[in-house]
Structures are given as structure tokens and as C-alpha cells.
N, C-alpha and C. Protein backbone atom coordinates (compact mmCIF):
# COMPACT_ATOMS: atom_id res chain seq x y z
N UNK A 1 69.00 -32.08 -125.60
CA UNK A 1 69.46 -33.29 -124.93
C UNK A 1 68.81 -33.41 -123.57
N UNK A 2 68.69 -34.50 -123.18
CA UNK A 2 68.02 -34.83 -121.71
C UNK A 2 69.02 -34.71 -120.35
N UNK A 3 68.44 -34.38 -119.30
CA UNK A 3 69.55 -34.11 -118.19
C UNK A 3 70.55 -35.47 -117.69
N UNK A 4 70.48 -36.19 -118.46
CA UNK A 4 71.19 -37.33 -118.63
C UNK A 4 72.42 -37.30 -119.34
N UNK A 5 72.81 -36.73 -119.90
CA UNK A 5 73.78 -36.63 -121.06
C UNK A 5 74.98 -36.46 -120.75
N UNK A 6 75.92 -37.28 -121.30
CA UNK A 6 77.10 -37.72 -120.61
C UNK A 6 77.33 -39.01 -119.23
N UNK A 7 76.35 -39.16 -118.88
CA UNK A 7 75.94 -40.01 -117.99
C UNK A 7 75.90 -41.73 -118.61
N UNK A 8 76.55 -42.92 -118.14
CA UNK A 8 76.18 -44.25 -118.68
C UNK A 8 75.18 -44.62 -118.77
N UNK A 9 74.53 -45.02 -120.08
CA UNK A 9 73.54 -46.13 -120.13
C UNK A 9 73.70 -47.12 -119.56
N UNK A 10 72.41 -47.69 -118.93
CA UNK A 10 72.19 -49.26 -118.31
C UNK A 10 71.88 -50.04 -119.76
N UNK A 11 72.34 -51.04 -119.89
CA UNK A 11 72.66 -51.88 -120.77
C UNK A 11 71.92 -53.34 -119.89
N UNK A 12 70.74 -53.94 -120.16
CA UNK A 12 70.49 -55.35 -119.41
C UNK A 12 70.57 -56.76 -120.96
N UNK A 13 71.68 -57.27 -120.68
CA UNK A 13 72.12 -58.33 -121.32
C UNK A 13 71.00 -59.67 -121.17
N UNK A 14 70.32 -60.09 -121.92
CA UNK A 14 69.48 -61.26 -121.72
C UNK A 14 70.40 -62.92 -122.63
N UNK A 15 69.93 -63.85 -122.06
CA UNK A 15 70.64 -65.24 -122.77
C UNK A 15 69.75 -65.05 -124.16
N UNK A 16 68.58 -65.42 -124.13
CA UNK A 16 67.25 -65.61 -125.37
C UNK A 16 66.61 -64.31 -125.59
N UNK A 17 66.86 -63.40 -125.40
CA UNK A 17 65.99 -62.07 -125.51
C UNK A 17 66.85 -60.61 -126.25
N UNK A 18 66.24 -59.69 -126.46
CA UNK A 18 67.02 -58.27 -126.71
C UNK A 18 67.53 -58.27 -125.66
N UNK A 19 68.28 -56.83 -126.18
CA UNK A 19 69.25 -55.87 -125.36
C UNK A 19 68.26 -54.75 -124.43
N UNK A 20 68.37 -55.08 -123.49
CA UNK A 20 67.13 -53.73 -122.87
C UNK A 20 68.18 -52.37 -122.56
N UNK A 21 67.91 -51.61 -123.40
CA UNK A 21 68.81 -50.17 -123.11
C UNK A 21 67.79 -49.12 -122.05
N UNK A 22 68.37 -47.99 -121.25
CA UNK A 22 67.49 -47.18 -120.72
C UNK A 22 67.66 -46.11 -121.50
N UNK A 23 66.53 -45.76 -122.34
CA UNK A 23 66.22 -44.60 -122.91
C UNK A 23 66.04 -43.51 -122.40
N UNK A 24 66.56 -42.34 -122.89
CA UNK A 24 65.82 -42.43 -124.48
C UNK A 24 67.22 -43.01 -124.95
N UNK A 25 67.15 -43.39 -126.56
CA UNK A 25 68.20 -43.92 -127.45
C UNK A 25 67.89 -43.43 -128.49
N UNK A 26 69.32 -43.26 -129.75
CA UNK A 26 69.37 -43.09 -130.74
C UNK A 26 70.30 -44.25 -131.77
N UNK A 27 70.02 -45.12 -132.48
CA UNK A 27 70.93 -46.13 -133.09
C UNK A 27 71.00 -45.30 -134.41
N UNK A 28 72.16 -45.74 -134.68
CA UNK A 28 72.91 -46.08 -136.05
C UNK A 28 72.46 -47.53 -136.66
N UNK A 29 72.09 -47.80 -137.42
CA UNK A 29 71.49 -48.46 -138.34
C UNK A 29 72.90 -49.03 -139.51
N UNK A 30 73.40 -50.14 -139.90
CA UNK A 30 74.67 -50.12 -140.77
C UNK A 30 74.27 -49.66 -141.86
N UNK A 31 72.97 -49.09 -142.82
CA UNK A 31 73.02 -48.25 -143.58
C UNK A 31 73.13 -46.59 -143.17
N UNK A 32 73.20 -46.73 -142.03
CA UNK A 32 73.76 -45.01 -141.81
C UNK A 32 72.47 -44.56 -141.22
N UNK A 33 71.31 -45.09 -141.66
CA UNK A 33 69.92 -44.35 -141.01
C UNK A 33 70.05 -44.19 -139.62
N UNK A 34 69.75 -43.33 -139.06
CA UNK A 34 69.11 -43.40 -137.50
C UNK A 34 67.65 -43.41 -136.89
N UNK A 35 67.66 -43.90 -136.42
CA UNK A 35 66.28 -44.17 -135.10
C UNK A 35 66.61 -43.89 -133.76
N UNK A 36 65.18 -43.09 -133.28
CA UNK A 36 65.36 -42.52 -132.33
C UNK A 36 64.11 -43.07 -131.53
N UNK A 37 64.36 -42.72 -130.31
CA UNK A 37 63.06 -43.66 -128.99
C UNK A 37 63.34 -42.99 -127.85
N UNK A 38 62.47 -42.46 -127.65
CA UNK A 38 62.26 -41.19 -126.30
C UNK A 38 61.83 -42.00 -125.17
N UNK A 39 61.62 -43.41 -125.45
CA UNK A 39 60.59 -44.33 -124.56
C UNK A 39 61.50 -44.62 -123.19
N UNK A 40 61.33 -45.11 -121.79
CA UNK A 40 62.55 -44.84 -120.17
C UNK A 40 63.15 -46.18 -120.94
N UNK A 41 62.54 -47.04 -121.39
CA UNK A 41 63.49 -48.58 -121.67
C UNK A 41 63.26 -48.93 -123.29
N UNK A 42 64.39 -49.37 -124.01
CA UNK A 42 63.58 -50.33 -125.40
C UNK A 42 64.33 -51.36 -125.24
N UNK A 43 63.90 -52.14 -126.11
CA UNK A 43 64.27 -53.60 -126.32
C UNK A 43 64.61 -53.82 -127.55
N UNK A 44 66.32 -53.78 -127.86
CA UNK A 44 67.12 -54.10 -129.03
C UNK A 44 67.29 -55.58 -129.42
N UNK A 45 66.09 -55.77 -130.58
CA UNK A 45 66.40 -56.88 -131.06
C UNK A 45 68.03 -57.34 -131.79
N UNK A 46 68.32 -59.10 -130.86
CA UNK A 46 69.33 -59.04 -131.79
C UNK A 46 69.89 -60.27 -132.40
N UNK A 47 68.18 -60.59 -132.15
CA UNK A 47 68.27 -62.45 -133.57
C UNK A 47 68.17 -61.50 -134.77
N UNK A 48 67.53 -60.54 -135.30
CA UNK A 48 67.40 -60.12 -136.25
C UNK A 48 66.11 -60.66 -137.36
N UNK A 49 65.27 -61.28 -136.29
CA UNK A 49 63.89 -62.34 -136.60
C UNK A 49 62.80 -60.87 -136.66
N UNK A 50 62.89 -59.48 -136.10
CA UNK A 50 61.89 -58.37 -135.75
C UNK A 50 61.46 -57.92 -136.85
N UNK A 51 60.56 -57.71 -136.94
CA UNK A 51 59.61 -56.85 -138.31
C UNK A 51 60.21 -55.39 -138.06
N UNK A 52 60.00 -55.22 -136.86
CA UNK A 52 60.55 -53.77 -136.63
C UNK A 52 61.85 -53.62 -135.81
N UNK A 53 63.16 -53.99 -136.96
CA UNK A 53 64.09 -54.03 -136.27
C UNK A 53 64.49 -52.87 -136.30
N UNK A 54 65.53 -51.92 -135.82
CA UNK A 54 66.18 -52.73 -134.05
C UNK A 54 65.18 -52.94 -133.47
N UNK A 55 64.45 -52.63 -133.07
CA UNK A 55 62.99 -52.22 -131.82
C UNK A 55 62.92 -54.41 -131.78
N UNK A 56 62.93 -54.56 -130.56
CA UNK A 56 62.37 -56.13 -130.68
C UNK A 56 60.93 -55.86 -130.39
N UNK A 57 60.19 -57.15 -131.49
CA UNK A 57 59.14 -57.25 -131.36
C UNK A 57 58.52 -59.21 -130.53
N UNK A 58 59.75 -59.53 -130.32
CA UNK A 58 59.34 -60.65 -129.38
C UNK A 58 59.30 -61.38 -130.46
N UNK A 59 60.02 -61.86 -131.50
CA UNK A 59 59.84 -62.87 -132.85
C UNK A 59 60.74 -63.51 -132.16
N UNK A 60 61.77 -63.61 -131.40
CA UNK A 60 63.21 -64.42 -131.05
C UNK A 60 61.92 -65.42 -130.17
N UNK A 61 61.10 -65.15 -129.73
CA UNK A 61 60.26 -66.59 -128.54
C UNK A 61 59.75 -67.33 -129.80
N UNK A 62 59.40 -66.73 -130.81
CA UNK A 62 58.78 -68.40 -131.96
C UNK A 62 59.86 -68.93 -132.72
N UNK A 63 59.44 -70.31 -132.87
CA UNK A 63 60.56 -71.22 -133.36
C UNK A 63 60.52 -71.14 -135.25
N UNK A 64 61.74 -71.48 -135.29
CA UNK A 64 61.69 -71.13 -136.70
C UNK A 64 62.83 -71.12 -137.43
């Protein structure tokens, strides 16, 4: 675990955009899978428009 642990995540709430978490992160997936991201920030898609969801890939800016 990282010297972070136990410590709050920053959570940045956007109107039109992901969830920006400060990593690293690990999600739960509602089939049970997990994903993991060592990366300082990710960006949780949550139109659910991402090729590579959770991870946003910026699909929520095209119309559709």
C-alpha cells in the first residue's frame, strides 16, 4: 500500500466531464472485476459513452 493509506481521497466533481480521483485507485467494476491505476490523477468516466470504461476517454465532449 502507498504512504497514503487511510488518508481521504480528493474527489473533483465536474458538471459535463468525469470524476477526477487522486490516485493511485482501485474500482470495483458491478461485475465484481477490479481495475487498478497507479497514475497521481484518473478520470472516471460517468456518461458511460468510454471505450475504456471506467478510465474516461473524453467521448462525453462528442455529441451523440
Amino acid at each position: 500500500m502507498d504512504d497514503r493509506a487511510g488518508r481521504a481521497r480528493r474527489i473533483t466533481v465536474q458538471r459535463r466531464g468525469p470524476l477526477l480521483v487522486e490516485g493511485p485507485v482501485e474500482v470495483e467494476l458491478e461485475d465484481g472485476t477490479t481495475v487498478f491505476s497507479d497514475r497521481f490523477r484518473v478520470a472516471l468516466c460517468t456518461c458511460r459513452r468510454s471505450r475504456r470504461f471506467p478510465w474516461c476517454d473524453t467521448s462525453h465532449r462528442r455529441k451523440g
